[in-house]
C-alpha atoms as a PDB file:
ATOM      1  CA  UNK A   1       0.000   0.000   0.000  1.00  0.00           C
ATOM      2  CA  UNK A   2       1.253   3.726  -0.548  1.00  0.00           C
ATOM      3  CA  UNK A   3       2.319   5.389   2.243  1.00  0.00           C
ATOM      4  CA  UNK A   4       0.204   6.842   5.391  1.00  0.00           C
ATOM      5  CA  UNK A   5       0.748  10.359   5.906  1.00  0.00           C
ATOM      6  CA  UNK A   6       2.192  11.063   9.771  1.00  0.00           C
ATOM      7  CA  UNK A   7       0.011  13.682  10.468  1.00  0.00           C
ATOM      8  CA  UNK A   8      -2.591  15.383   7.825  1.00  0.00           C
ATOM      9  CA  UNK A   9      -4.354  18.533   8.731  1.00  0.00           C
ATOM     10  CA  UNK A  10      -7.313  19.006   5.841  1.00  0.00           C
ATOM     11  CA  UNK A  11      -6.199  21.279   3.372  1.00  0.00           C
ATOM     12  CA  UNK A  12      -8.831  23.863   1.288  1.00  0.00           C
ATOM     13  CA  UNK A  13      -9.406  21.623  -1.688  1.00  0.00           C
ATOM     14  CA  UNK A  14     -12.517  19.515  -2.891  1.00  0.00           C
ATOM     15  CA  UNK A  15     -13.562  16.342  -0.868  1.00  0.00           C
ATOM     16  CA  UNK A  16     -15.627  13.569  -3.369  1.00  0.00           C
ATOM     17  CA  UNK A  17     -17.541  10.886  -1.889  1.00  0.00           C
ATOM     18  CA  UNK A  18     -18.809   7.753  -3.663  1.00  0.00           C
ATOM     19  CA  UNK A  19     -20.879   4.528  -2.394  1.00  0.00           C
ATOM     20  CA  UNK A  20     -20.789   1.435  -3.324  1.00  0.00           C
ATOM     21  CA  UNK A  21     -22.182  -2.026  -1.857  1.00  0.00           C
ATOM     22  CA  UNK A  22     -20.073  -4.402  -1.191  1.00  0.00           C
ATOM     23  CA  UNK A  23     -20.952  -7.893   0.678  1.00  0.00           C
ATOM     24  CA  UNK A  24     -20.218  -6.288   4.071  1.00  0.00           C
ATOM     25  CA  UNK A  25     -23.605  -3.784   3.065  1.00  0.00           C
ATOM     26  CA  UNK A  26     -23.076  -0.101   1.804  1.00  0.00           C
ATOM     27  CA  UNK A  27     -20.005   1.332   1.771  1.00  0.00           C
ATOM     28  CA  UNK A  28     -19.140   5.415   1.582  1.00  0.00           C
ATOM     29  CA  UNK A  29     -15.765   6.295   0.378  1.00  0.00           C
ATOM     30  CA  UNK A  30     -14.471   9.635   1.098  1.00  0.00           C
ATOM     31  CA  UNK A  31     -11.188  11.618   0.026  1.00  0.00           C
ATOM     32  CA  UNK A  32      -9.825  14.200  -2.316  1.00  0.00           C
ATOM     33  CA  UNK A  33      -7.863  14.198  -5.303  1.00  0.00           C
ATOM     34  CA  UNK A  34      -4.870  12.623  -3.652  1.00  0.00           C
ATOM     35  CA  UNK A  35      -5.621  10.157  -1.690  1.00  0.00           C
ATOM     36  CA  UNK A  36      -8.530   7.706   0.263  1.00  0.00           C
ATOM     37  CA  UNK A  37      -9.505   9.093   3.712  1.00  0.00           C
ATOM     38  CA  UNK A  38     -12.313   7.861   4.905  1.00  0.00           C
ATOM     39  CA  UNK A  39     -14.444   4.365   4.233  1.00  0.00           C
ATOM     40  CA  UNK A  40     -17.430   4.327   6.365  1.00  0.00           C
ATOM     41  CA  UNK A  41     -19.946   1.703   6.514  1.00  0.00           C
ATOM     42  CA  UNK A  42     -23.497   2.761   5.730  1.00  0.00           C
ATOM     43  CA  UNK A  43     -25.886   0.651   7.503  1.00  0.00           C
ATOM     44  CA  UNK A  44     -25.423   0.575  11.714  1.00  0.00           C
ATOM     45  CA  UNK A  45     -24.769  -2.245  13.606  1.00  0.00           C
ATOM     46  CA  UNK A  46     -26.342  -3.348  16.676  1.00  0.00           C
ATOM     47  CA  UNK A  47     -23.103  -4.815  17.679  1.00  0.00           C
ATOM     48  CA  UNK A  48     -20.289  -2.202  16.543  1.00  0.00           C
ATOM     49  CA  UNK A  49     -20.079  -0.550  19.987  1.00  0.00           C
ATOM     50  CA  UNK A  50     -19.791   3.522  20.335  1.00  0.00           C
ATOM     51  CA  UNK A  51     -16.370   4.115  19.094  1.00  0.00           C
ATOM     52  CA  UNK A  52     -17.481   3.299  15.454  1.00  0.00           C
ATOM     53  CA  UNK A  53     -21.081   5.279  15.921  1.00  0.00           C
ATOM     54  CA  UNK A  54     -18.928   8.082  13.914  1.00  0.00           C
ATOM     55  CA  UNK A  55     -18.784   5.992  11.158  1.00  0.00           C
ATOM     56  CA  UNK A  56     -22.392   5.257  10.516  1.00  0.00           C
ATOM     57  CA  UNK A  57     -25.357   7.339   9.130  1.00  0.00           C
ATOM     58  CA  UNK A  58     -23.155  10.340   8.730  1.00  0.00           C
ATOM     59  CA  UNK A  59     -24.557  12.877   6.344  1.00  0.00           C
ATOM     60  CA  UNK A  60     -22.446  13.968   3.306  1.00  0.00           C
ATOM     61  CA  UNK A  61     -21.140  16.936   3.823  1.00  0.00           C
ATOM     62  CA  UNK A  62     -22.805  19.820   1.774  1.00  0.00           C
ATOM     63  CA  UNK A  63     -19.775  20.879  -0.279  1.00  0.00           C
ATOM     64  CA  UNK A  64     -18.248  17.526  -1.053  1.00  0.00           C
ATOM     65  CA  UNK A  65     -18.852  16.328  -4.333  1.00  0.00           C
ATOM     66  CA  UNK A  66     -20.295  13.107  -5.653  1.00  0.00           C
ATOM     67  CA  UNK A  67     -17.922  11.921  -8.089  1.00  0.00           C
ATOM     68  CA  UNK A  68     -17.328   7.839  -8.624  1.00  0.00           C
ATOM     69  CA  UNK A  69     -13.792   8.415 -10.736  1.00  0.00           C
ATOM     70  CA  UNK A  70     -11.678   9.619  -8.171  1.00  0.00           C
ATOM     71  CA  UNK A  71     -12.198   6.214  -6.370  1.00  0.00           C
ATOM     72  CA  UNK A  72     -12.398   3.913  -9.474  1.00  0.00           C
ATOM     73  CA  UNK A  73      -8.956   2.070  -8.672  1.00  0.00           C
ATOM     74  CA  UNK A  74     -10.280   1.666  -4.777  1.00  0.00           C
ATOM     75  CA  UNK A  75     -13.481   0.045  -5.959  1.00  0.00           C
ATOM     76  CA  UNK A  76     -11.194  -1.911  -7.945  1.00  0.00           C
ATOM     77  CA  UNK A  77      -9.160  -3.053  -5.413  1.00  0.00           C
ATOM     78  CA  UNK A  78     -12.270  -3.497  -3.109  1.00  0.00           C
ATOM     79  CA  UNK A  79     -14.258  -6.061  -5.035  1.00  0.00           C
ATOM     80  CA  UNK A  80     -10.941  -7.882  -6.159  1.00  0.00           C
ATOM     81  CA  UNK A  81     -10.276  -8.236  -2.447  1.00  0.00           C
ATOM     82  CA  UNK A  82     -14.401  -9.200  -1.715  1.00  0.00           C
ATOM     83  CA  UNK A  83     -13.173 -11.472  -4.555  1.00  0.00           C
ATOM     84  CA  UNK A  84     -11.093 -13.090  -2.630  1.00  0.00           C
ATOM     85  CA  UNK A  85      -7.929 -12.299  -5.486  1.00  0.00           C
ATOM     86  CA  UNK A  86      -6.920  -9.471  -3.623  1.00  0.00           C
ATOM     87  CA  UNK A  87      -4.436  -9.677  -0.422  1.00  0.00           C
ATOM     88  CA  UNK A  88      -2.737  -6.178  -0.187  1.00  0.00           C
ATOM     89  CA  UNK A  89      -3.953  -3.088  -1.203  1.00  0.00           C
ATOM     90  CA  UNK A  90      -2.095  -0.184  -3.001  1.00  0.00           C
ATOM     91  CA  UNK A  91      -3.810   2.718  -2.693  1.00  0.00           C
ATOM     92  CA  UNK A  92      -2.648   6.285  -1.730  1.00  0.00           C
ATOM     93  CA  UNK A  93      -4.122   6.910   1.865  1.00  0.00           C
ATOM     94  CA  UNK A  94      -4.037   9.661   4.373  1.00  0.00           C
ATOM     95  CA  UNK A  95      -5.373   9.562   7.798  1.00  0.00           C
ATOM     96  CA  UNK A  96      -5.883  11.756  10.052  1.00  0.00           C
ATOM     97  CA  UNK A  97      -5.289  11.310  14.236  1.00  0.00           C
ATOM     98  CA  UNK A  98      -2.986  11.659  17.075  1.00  0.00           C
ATOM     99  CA  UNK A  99       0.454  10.359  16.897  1.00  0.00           C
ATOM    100  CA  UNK A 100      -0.854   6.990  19.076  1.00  0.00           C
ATOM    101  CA  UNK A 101      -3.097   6.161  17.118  1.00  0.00           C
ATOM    102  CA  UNK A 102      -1.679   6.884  13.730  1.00  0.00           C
ATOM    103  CA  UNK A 103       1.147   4.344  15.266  1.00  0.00           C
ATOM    104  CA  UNK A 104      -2.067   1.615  16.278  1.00  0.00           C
ATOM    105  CA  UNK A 105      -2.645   2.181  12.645  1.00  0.00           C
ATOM    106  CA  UNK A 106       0.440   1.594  11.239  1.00  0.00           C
ATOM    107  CA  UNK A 107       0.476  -1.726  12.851  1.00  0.00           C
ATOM    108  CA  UNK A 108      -2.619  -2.828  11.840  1.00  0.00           C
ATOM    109  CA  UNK A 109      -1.112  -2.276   8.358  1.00  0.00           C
ATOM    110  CA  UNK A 110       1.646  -4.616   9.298  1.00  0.00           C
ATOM    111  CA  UNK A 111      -0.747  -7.644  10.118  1.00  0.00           C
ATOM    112  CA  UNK A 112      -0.741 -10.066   7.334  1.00  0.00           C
ATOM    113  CA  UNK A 113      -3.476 -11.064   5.035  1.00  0.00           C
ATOM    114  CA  UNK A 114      -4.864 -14.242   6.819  1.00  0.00           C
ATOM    115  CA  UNK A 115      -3.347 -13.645  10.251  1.00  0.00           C
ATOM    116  CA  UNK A 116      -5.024 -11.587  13.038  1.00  0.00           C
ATOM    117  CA  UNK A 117      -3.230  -9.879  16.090  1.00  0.00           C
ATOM    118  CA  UNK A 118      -4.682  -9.469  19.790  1.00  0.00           C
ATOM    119  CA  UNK A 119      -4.880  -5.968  21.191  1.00  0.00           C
ATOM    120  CA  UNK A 120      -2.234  -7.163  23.769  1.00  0.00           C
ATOM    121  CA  UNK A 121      -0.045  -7.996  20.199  1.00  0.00           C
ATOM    122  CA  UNK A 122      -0.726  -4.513  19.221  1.00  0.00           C
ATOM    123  CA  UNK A 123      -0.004  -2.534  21.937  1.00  0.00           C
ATOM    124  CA  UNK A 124       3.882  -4.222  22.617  1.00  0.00           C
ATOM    125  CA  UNK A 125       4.995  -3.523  18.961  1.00  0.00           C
ATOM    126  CA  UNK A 126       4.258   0.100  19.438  1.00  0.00           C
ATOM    127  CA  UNK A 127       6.207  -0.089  22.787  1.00  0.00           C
ATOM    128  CA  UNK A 128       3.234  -0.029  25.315  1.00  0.00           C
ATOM    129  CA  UNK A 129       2.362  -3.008  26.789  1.00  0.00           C
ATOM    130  CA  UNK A 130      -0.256  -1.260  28.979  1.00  0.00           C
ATOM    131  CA  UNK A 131      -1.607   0.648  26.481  1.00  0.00           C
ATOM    132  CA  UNK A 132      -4.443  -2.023  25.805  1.00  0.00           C
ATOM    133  CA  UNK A 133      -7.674  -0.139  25.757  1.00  0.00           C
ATOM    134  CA  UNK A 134      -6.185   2.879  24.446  1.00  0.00           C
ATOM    135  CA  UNK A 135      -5.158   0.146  20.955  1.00  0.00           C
ATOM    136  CA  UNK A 136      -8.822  -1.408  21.105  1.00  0.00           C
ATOM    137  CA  UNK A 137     -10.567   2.716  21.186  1.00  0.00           C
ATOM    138  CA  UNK A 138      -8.041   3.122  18.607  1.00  0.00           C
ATOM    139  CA  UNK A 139      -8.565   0.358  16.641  1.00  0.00           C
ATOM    140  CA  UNK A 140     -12.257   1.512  16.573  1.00  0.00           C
ATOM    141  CA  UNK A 141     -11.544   4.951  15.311  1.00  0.00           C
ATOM    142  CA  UNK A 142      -9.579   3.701  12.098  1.00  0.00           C
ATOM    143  CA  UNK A 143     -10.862   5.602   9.282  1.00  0.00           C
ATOM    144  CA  UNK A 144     -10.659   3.225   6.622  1.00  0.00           C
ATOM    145  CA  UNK A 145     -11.434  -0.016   7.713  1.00  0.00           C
ATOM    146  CA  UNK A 146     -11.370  -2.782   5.176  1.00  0.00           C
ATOM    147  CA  UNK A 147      -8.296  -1.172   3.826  1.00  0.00           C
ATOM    148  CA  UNK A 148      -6.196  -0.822   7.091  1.00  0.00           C
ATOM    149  CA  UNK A 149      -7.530  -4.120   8.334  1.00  0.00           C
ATOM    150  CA  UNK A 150      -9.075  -3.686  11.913  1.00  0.00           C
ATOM    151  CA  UNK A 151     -10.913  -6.919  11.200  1.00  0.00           C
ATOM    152  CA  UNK A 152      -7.773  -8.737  11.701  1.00  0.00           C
ATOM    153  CA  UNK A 153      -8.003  -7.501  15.673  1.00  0.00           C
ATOM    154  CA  UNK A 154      -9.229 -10.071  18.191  1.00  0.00           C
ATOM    155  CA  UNK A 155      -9.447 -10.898  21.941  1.00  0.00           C
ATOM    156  CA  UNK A 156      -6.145 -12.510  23.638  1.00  0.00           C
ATOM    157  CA  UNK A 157      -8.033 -15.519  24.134  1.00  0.00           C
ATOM    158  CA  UNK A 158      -8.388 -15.707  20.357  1.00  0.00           C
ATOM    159  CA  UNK A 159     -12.253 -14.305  20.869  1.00  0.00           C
ATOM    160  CA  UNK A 160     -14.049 -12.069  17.900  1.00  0.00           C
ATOM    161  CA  UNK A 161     -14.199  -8.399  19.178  1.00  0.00           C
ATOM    162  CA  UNK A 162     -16.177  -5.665  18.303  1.00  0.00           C
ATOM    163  CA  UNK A 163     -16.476  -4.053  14.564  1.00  0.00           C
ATOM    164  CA  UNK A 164     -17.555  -1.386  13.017  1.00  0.00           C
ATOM    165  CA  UNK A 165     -19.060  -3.369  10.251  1.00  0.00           C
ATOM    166  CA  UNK A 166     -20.548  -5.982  12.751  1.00  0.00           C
ATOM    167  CA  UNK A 167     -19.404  -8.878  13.940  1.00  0.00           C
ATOM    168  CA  UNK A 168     -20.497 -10.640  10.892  1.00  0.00           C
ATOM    169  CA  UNK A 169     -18.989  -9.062   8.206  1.00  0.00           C
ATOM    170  CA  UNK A 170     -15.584  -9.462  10.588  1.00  0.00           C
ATOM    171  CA  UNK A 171     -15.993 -12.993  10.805  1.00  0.00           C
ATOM    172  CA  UNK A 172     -16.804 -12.921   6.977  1.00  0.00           C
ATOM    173  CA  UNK A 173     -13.416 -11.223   6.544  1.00  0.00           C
ATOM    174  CA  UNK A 174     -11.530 -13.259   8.422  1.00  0.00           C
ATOM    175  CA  UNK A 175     -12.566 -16.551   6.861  1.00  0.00           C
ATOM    176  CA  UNK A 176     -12.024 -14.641   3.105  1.00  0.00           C
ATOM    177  CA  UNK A 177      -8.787 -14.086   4.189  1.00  0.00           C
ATOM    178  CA  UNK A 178      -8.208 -17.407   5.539  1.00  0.00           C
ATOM    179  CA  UNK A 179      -9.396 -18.836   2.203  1.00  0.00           C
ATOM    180  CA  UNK A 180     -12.225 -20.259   3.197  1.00  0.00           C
ATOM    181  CA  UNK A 181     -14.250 -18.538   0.170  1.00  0.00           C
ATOM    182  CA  UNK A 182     -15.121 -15.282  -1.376  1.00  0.00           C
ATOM    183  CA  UNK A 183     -17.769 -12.850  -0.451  1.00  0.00           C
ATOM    184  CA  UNK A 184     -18.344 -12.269  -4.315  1.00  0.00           C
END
């Protein structure tokens, strides 16, 4: 994947949105002519917990644009992964966040396709082994999930944990991944 900006303050400049479904239900993808920022999911679940409530039924902002090309090679890369011939996306990202959890993010980046990581995991590569919650609120704040693979983020007893998509579309992830199928 291209690189993840450090640190991105939004810049004047146009912000397009598309949406497009996707077996884990609607999906809104949000950036600007440089890079993917945001992937929301569009239908609630009863199961994601509050730190993804930002992510769901969020109106379009009034001066973004609708515009389906600037996210072509994302939708691309989206269904080829749903396809299950996908493993690693390239796609020019920026995210925005504090320095913690721009790091949580960066190692979420770092867990392979097929493989999952425990909070616990998470928090002792970045260096803070007590830092558990703060990875799991973290974790749920990701921007663009699917992409930056939360999903791949479970309990230390090897237990499914919450998801902004719902704990079934993260179990549907994870066995994709494992190759247990495609969700196309």
């Amino acid at each position: 994947m291209s690189g993840v900006a450090t640190r991105v303050t939004k810049e004047e400049g146009v912000m397009f949105y598309t949406e497009m479904e996707s077996p884990v239900g609607g999906l809104r993808l949000v950036g600007d002519e440089r890079a993917l920022r945001q992937v929301w999911f569009l239908d609630g679940r009863p199961d994601c917990g509050k730190a993804t409530e930002h992510r769901h039924r969020r109106p379009v902002e009034k001066e973004w644009v609708r515009d389906e090309e600037p996210f072509a090679e994302a939708m691309r890369q989206l269904r080829a992964y749903f396809a299950g011939k996908l493993r690693e996306f390239d796609l020019p990202v920026e995210m925005e966040g504090t320095e913690f959890q721009l790091a949580v993010w960066r190692e979420l980046r770092r867990i392979p396709y097929g493989q999952t990581a425990s909070y616990l995991e998470i928090a002792r590569r970045i260096g803070n082994e007590k830092a558990v919650r703060a990875v799991g609120l973290a974790n749920g704040q990701n921007p663009i999930p699917i992409i930056v693979p939360c999903h791949r983020v479970i309990g230390s007893d090897g237990s499914l944990t919450g998801f902004g998509g719902g704990m079934e579309n993260k179990r549907k992830l994870l066995e994709l991944e494992r190759g247990q199928g495609t969700l196309l």
